[in-house]
Protein backbone atom coordinates (compact mmCIF):
# COMPACT_ATOMS: atom_id res chain seq x y z
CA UNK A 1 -5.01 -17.30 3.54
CA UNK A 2 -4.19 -13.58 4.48
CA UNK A 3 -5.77 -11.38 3.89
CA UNK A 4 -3.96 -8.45 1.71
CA UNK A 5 -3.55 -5.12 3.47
CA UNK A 6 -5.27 -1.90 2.63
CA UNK A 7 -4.34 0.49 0.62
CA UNK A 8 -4.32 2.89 3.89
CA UNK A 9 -2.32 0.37 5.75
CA UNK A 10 0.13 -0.04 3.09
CA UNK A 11 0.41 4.03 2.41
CA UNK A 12 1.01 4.27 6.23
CA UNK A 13 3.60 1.53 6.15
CA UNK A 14 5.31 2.89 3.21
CA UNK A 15 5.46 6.40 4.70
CA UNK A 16 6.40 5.27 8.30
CA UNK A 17 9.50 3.30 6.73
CA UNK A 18 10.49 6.16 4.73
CA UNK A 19 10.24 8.28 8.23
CA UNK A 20 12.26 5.61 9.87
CA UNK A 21 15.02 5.64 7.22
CA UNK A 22 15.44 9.13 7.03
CA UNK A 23 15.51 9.49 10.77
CA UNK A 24 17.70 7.23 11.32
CA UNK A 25 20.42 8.08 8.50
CA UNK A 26 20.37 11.76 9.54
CA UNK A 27 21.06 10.54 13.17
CA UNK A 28 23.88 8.03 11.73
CA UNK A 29 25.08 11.38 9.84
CA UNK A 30 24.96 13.38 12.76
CA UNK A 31 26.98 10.67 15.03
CA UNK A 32 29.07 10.39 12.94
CA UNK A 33 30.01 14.16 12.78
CA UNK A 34 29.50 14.55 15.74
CA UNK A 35 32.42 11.48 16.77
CA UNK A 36 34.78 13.06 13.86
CA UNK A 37 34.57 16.71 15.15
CA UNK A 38 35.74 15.42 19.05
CA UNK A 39 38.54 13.37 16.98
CA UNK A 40 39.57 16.94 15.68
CA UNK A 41 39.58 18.61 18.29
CA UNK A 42 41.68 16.09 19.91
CA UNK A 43 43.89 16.32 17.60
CA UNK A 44 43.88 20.15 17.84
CA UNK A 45 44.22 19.69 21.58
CA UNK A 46 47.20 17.02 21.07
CA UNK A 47 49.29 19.40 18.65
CA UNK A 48 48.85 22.36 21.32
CA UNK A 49 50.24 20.01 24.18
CA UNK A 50 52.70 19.02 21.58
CA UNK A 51 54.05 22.55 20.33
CA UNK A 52 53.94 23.39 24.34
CA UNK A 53 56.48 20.57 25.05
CA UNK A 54 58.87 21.29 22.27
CA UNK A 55 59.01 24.93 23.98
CA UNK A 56 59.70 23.16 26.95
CA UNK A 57 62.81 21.34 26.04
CA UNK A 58 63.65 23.97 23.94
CA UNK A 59 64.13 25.77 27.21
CA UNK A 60 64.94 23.19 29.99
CA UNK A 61 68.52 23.63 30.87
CA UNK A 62 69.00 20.07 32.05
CA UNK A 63 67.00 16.87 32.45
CA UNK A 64 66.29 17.65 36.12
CA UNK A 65 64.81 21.31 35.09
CA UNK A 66 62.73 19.46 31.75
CA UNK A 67 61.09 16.94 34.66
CA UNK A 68 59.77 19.97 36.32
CA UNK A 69 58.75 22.24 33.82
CA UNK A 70 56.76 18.92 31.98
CA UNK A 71 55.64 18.26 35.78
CA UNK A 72 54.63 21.91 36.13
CA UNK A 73 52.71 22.20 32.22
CA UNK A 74 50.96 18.75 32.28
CA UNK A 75 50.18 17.15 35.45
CA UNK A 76 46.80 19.63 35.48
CA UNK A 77 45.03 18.43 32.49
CA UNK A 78 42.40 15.95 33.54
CA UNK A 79 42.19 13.19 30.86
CA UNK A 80 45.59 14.32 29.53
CA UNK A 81 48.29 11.88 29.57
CA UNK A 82 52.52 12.27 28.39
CA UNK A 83 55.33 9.78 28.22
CA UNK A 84 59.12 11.03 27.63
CA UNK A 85 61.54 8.56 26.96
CA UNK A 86 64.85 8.93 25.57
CA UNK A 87 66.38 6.61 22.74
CA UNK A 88 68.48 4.74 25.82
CA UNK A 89 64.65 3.93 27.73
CA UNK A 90 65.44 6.10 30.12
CA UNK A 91 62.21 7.43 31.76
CA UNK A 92 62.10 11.78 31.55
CA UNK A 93 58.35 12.26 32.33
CA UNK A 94 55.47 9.64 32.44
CA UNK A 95 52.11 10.71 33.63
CA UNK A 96 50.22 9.00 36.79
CA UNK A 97 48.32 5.96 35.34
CA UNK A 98 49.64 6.23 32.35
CA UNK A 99 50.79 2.28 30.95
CA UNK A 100 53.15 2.35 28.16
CA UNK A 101 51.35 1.31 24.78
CA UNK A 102 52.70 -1.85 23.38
CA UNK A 103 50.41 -1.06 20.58
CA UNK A 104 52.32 1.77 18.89
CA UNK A 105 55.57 1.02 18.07
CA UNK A 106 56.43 3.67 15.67
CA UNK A 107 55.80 7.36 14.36
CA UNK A 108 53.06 7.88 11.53
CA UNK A 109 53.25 10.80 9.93
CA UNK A 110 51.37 12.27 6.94
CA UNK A 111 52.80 13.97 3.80
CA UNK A 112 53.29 16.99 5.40
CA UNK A 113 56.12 14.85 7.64
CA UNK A 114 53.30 15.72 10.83
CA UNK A 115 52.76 13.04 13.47
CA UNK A 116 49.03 11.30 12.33
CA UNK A 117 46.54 10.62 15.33
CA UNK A 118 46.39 7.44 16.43
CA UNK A 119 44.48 5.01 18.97
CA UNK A 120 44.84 2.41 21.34
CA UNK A 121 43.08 1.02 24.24
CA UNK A 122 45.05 0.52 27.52
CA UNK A 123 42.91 -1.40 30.57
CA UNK A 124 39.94 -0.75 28.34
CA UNK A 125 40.11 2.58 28.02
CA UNK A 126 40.36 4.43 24.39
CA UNK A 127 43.33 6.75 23.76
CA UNK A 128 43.95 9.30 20.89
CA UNK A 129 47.76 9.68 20.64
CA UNK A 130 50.16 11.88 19.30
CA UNK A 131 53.98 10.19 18.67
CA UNK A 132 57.04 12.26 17.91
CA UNK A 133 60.69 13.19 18.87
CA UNK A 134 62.07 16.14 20.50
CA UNK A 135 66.24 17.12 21.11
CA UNK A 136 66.19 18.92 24.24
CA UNK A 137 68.47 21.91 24.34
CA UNK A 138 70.41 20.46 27.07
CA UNK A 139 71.55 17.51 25.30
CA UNK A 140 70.91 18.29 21.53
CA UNK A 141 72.86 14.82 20.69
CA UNK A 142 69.85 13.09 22.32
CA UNK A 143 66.40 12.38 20.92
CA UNK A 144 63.47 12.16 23.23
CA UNK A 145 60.40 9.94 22.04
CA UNK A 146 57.42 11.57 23.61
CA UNK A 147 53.51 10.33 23.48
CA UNK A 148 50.87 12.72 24.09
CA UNK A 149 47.06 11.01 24.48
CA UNK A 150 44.12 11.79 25.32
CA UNK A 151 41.22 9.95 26.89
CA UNK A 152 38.23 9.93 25.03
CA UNK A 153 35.93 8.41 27.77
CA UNK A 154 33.73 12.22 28.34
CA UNK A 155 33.56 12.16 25.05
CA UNK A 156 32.43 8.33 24.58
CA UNK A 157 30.09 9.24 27.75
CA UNK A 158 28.37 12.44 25.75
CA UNK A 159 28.00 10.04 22.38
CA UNK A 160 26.41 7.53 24.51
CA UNK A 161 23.63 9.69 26.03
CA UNK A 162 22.77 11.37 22.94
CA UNK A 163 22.67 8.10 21.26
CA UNK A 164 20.29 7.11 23.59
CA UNK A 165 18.46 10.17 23.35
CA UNK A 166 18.54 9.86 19.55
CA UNK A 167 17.10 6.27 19.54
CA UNK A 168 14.09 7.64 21.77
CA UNK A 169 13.97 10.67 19.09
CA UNK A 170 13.49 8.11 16.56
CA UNK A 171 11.21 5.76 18.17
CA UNK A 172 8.77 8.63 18.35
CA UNK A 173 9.55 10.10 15.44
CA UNK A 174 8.71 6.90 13.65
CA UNK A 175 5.26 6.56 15.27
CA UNK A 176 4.20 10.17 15.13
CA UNK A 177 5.29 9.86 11.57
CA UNK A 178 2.87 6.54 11.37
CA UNK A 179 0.55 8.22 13.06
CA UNK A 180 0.19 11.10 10.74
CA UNK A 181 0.64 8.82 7.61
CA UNK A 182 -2.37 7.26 8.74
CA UNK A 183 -4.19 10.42 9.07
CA UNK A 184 -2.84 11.50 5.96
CA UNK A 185 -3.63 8.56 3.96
CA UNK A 186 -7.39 8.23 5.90
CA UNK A 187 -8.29 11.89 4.91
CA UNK A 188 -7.06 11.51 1.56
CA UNK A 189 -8.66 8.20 0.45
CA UNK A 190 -11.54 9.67 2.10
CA UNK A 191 -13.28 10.36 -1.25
CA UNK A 192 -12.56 6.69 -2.50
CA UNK A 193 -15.29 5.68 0.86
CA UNK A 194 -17.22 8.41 -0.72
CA UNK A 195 -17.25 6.76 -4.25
CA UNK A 196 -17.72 2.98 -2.67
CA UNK A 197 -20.60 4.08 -0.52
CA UNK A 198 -22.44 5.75 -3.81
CA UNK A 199 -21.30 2.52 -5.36
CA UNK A 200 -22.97 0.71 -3.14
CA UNK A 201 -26.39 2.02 -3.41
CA UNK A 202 -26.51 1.54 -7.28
CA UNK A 203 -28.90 -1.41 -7.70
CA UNK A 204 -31.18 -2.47 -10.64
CA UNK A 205 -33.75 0.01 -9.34
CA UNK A 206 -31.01 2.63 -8.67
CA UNK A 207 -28.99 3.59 -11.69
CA UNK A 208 -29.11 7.21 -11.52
CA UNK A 209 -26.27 7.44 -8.58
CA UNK A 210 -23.13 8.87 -9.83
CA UNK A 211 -19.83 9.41 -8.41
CA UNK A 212 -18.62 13.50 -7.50
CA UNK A 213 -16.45 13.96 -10.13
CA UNK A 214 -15.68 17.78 -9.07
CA UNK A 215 -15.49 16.75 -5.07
CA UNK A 216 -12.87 14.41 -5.36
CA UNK A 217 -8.26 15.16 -6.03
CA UNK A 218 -7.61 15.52 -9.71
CA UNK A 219 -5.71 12.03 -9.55
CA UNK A 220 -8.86 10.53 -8.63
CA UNK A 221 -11.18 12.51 -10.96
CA UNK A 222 -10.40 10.14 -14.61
CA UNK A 223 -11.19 7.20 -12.46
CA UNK A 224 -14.82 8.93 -11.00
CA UNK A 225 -15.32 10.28 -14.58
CA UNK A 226 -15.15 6.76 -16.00
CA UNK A 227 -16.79 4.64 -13.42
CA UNK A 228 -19.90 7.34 -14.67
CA UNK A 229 -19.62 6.90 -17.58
CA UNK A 230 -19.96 2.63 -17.52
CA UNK A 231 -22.89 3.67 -14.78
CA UNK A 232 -24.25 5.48 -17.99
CA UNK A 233 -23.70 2.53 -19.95
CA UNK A 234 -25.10 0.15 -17.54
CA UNK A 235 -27.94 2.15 -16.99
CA UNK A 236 -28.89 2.48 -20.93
CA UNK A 237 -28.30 -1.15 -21.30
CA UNK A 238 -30.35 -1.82 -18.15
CA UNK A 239 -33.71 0.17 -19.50
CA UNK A 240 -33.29 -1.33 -23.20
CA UNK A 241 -33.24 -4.76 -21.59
CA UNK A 242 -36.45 -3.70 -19.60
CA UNK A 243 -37.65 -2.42 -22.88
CA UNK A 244 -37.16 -5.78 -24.84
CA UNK A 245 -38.63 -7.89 -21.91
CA UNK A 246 -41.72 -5.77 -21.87
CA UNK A 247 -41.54 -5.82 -25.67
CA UNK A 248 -40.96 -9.36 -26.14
CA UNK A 249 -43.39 -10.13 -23.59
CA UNK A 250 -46.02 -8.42 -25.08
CA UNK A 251 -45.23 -9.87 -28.90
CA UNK A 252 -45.25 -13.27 -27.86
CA UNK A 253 -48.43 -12.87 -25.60
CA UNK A 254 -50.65 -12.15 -28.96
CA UNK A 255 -49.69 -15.12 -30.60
CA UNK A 256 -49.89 -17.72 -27.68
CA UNK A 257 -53.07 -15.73 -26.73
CA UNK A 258 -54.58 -16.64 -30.01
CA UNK A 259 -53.35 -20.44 -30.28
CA UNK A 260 -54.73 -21.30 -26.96
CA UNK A 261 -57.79 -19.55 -27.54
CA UNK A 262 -58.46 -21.34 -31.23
CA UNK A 263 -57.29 -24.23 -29.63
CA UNK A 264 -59.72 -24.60 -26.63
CA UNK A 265 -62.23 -23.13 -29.08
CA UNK A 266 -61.75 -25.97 -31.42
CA UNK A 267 -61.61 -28.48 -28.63
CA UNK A 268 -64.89 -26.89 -27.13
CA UNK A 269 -66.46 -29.21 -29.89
CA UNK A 270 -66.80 -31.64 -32.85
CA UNK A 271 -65.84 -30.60 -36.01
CA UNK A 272 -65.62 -31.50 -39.74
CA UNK A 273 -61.96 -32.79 -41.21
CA UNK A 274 -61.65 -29.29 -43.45
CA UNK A 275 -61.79 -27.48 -40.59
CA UNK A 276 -59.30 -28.82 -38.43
CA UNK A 277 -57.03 -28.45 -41.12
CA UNK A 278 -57.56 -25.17 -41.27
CA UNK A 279 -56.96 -24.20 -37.89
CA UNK A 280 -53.85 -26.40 -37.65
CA UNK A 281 -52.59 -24.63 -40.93
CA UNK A 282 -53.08 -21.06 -38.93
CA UNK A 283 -51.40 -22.37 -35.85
CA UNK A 284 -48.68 -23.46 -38.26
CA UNK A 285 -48.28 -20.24 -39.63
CA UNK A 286 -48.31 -18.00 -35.80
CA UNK A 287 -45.44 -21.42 -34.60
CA UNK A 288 -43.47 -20.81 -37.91
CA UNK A 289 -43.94 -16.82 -36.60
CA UNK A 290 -42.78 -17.22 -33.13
CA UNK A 291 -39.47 -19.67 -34.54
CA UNK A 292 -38.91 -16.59 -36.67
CA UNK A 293 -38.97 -14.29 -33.85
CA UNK A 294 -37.24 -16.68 -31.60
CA UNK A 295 -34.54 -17.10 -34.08
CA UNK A 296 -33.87 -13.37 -34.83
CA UNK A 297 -33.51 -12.63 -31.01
CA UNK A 298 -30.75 -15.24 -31.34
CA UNK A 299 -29.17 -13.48 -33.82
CA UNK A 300 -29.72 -10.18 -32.61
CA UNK A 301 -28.18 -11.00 -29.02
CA UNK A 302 -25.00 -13.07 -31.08
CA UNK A 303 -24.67 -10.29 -33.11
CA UNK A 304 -24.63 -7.45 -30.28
CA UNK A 305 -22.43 -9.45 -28.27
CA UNK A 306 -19.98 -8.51 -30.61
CA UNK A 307 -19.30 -11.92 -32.40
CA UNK A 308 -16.98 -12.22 -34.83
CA UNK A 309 -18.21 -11.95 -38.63
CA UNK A 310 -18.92 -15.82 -39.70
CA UNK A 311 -16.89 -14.77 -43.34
CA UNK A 312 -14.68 -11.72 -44.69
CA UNK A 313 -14.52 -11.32 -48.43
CA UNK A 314 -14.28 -8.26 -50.60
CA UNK A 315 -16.91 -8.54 -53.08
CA UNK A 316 -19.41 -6.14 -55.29
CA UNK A 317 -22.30 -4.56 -53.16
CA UNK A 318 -23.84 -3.70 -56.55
CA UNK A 319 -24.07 -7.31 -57.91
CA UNK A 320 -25.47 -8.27 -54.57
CA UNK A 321 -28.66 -5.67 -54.59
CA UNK A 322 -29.00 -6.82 -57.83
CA UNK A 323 -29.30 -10.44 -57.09
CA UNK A 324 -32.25 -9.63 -53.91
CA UNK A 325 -33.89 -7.23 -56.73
CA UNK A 326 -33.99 -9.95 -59.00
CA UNK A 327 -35.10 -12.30 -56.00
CA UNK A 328 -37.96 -9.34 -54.98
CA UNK A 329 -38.93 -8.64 -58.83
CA UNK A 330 -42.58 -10.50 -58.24
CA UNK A 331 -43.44 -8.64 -55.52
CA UNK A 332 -42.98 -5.72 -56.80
CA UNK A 333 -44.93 -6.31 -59.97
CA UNK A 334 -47.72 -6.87 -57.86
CA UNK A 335 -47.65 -3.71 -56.70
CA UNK A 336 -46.73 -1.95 -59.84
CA UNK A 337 -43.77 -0.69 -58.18
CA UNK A 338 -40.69 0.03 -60.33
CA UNK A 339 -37.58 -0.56 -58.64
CA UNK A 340 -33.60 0.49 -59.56
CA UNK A 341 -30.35 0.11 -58.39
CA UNK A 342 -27.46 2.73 -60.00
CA UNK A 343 -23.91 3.02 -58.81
CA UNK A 344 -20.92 0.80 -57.66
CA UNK A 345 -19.14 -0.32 -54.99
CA UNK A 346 -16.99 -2.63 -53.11
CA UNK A 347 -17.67 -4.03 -49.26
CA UNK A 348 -15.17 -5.76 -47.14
CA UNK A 349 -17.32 -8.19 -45.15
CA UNK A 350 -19.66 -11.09 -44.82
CA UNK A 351 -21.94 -10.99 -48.00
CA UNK A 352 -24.76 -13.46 -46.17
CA UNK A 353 -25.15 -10.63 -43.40
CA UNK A 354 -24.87 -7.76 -46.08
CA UNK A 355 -27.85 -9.92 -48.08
CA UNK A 356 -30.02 -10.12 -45.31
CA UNK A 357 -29.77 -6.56 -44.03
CA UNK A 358 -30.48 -4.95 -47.44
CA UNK A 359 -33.02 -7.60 -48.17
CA UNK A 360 -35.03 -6.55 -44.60
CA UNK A 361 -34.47 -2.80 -45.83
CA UNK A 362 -36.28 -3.96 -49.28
CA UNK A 363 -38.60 -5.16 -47.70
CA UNK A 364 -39.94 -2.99 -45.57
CA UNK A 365 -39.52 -0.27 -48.70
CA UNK A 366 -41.72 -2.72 -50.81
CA UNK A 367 -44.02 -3.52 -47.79
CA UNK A 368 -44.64 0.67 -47.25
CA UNK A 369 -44.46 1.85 -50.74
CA UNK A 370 -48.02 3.07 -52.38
CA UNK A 371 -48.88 1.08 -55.56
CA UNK A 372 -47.41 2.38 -58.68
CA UNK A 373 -44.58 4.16 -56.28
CA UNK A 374 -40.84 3.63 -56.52
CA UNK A 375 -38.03 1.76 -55.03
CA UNK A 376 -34.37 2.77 -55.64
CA UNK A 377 -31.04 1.51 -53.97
CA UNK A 378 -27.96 3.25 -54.68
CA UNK A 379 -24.37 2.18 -54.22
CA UNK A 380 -21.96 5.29 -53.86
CA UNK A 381 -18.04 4.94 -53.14
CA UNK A 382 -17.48 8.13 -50.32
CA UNK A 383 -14.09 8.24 -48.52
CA UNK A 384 -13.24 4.91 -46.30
CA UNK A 385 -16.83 3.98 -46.64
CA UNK A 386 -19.36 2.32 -48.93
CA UNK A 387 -22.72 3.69 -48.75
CA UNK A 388 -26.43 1.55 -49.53
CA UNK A 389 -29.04 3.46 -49.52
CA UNK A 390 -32.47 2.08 -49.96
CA UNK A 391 -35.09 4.76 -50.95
CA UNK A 392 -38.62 4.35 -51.41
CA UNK A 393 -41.60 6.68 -51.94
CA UNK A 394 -44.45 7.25 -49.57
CA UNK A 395 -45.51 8.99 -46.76
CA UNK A 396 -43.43 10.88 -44.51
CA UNK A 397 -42.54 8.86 -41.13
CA UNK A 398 -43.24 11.27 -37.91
CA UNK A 399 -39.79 12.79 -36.89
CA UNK A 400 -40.37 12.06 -33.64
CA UNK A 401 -40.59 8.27 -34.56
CA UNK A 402 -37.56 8.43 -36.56
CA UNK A 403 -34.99 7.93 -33.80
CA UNK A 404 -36.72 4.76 -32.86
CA UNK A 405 -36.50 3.08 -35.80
CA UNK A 406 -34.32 0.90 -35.17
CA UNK A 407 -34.95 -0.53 -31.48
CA UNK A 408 -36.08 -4.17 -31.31
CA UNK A 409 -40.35 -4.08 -31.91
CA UNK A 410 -41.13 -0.87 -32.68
CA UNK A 411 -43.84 -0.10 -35.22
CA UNK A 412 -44.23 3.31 -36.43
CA UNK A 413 -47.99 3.36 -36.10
CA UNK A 414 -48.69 0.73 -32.98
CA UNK A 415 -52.23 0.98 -33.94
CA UNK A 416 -52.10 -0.68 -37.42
CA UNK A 417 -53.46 -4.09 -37.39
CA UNK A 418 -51.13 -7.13 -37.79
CA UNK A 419 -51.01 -8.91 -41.13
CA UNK A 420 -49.60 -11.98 -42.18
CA UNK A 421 -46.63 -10.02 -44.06
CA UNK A 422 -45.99 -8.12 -40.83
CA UNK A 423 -42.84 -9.13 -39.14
CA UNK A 424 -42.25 -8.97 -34.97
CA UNK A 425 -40.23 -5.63 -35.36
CA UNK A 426 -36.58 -7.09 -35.43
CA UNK A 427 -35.85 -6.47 -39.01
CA UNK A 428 -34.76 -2.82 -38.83
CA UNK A 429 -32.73 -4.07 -35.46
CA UNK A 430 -30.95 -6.97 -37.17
CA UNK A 431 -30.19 -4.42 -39.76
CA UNK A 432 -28.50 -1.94 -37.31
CA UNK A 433 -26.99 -4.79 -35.97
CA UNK A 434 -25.69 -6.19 -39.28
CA UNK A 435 -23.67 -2.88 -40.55
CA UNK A 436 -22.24 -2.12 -36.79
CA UNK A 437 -20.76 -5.43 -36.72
CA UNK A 438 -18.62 -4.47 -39.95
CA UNK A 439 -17.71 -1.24 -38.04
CA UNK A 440 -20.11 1.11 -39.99
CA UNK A 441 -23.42 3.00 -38.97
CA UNK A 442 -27.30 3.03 -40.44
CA UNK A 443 -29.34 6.19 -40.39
CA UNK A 444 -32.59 7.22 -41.95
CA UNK A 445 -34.65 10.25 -43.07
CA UNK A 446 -37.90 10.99 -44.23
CA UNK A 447 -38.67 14.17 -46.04
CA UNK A 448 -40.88 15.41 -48.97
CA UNK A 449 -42.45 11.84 -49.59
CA UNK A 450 -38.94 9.72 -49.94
CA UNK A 451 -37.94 7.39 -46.82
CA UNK A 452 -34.08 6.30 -47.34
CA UNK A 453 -32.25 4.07 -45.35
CA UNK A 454 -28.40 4.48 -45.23
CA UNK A 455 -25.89 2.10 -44.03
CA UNK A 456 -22.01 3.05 -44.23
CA UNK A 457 -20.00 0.02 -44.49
CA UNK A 458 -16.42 0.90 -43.56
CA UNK A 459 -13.48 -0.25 -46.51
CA UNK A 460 -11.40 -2.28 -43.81
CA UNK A 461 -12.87 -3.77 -40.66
C-alpha cells in the first residue's frame, strides 16, 4: 500500500500546479494576442495595398499603362502577393508564384459593405487575403476582381520561436516555482517539526514538555494551545494515577500484612477451638474490608469513566435524607447526637447513587461529630440547582487539608489509628464522583466549629 504524501509534498504539488497553470494560460493569452495583433496588421497592410491599387486604376489610362503601374507599386513587397482579373478571366496583373486560390470563390464583406480577411493555404503555405472589385478608369464598363494576400510564414516563423522559448520559460518557471514551494512550505511547517520533536520527548517520566505557543504562525497557535492543554490533562491524570497506586498500595499492604502475620502466627502452633474462631472471625472482617475497598475502586473507576447513570427519575431529595436519617437514627442515639433535616427539593437523577453519596456524607458527619453535638442536612432549591448540604459540629478541619478532601485515601489526620468503623478513604471520592456524574459539583468548608458538605445537583442532566 502507498504510502500517503506529506503535507510538504502535497503543498509543493499544489503550488507548483497552480504555477504551471498560470504560466501557461498567460503564455496561451499572450500567443494568442500576439497571433491576432499580426492578423491586424495584415489586414491594415492589405487595405493600404488595396486603397493603393484603386488609385492605380483610378489613374491608368489603359490596360497596358494599369500592368505597369501594378508592376511598378507591387512587384517590391517581399511576401506580398496580387491577382487582377477581369469578369471575362482575362489576366491584368498576377504576381510571380502566385497560384490562383480555388478556395475563395467569392467576396465577404462585413456590415460596413468592407472586404473581410480571409485565408487559404496554397502549396502549404498560409495566406491572409483581401477580395474586391475595382472599374478602372479606362474601361469604367468593366469590373476587375483583384486579390491582395499576404504570406504569413515570418510571422508563423517569429510565433514558432517564441513558442519555443515560452515552453522553456515555463518548464523553468514550473520548477523554480516547485522549488520555492518546497522551500516555502519546509520553512513554514518548520514549527510543526518543532512541536513533533517536543512531542516526542514527552514520556511517563516527562510530562512537563510543552509546545511554543508564542514561537509558532497564529494558524498554528489554537492547535499548540490545545495539544498543552491535554499535556496538562495527561499530566494531572498521570500523577493522580501515581497517587492512587502508591495509595492503594499502601492500604492494601496493612491488611494483607496483618492476615499473613496472624496467620503464620496461628500456624506457628496448636491452639484451642475458641481461638481459631476468633482469628478466622478477624480475618473475616479485614477480607470483607479489602472486598469493600476492592469494590468501591470499581465503582469509582466506572463512575469516572464517565458511565452513564444506571436510572433517571425526578424524585424528592428531602424524602430521601429522611429515609437514611431514619436508617442512621441508632447511631446517632448512641452518641447523643441530634440530627435534622429542613427544606425541600427536587433532583433529576439516579436516587440509589444520590442515597449512597449522602449516606457516606452522614456518615462521616456522625463518625466526626463530638457526643451530644449536632447533625443537620438541608435541602435548598437555588437557580438550576438543588443543593444538600450535610453539616455537622466539631472541630475545625486544617485549611490546608481541605482541598484534599476528596482524593481517593486521604485521611485528614494520617496519624489516627485505624478502627473497625474506619473506611479505606473512598467515601468522600465516591461522593465527588456521585454528584459530577449528574453534572453538579461538591465543596466543603470548615469554620467556627461547623464542617458542611455541599453538593449541587443540576435540575436537568
Amino acid at each position: 500500500m502507498l504510502r500517503p504524501l506529506s503535507l510538504t509534498s502535497r503543498l509543493t504539488s499544489f503550488f507548483t500546479l497552480v504555477a504551471a497553470i498560470v504560466v501557461l494560460g498567460l503564455g496561451w493569452l499572450f500567443l494568442a494576442s500576439a497571433d491576432q495583433h499580426f492578423a491586424e496588421l495584415d489586414r491594415v497592410t492589405l487595405q493600404d495595398k488595396r486603397e493603393l491599387i484603386e488609385e492605380v486604376l483610378a489613374n491608368a489610362n489603359s490596360a497596358e499603362d494599369a500592368k505597369w503601374r501594378l508592376n511598378e507599386a507591387l512587384n517590391h513587397h517581399h511576401g506580398l502577393f496580387a491577382d487582377v482579373v477581369s469578369t471575362k478571366g482575362e489576366t491584368l496583373f498576377r504576381s510571380e508564384g502566385l497560384v490562383p486560390s480555388s478556395q475563395i470563390t467569392q467576396i465577404s464583406t462585413n456590415g460596413d459593405n468592407e472586404p473581410v480577411l480571409q485565408v487559404w493555404s496554397p502549396d502549404g503555405r498560409e495566406l491572409r487575403a483581401l477580395l474586391f472589385t475595382v472599374k478602372p478608369k479606362y474601361e469604367l464598363t468593366t469590373a476587375l476582381e483583384v486579390t491582395i494576400a499576404m504570406d504569413t510564414a515570418h510571422h508563423a516563423q517569429f510565433l514558432a520561436e517564441l513558442r519555443l522559448r515560452f515552453v522553456l520559460y515555463a518548464i523553468a518557471a514550473t520548477l523554480i516555482s516547485g522549488l520555492l514551494g518546497w522551500m516555502a512550505a519546509h520553512h513554514g511547517l518548520a514549527p510543526l517539526h518543532s512541536m513533533r520533536a517536543r512531542a516526542a520527548g514527552v514520556s511517563g517520566q516527562q510530562l512537563s514538555e510543552r509546545m511554543p505557543v508564542d514561537a509558532v504562525p497564529v494558524e498554528m497557535a489554537e492547535l499548540a494551545g490545545e495539544l498543552n492543554r491535554m499535556l496538562d490533562r495527561l499530566q494531572s491524570d498521570f500523577t493522580r494515577l501515581q497517587d492512587f497506586s502508591s495509595d492503594l498500595a499502601h492500604e492494601l499492604r496493612t491488611p494483607i500484612s496483618n492476615l499473613l502475620t496472624q496467620t503464620q502466627v496461628t500456624l506457628s502452633s496448636d491452639r484451642d477451638a475458641a481461638i481459631y474462631r476468633d482469628i478466622l472471625a478477624s480475618n473475616a472482617e479485614e477480607l470483607q474490608r479489602l472486598a469493600r475497598m476492592v469494590s468501591d475502586m470499581l465503582f469509582l473507576a466506572k463512575t469516572e469513566r464517565g458511565a452513564s447513570l444506571p436510572h433517571k427519575e425526578n424524585f424528592s431529595a428531602t424524602e430521601a435524607v429522611l429515609a437514611l436519617l431514619e436508617f442512621y437514627e441508632a447511631v446517632a442515639d448512641e452518641k447523643h447526637i441530634r440530627m435534622r433535616a429542613e427544606g425541600r427539593g427536587t433532583i433529576f437523577g439516579d436516587p440509589l447513587m444520590f442515597r449512597r453519596a449522602i449516606s457516606n456524607l452522614l456518615s462521616n458527619a456522625l463518625r466526626h461529630a463530638p457526643e451530644g453535638g449536632e447533625v443537620d442536612v438541608i435541602v435548598t432549591e437555588s437557580g438550576q440547582f438543588t443543593e444538600v448540604s450535610v453539616e455537622n459540629t466539631g472541630l475545625n478541619i486544617d485549611p490546608q487539608a481541605l482541598p484534599r478532601l476528596f482524593d481517593r485515601f486521604f485521611r485528614a489526620d494520617p496519624a489516627r489509628s485505624r478502627s473497625a468503623s474506619d473506611g479505606a478513604g473512598l467515601g468522600l471520592s465516591i461522593t465527588k464522583a456521585i454528584v459530577e456524574a449528574h453534572g453538579g459539583m461538591a465543596k466543603v468548608s470548615s469554620i467556627n466549629g461547623r464542617t458542611r458538605f455541599t453538593l449541587s445537583f443540576p435540575h436537568f442532566i
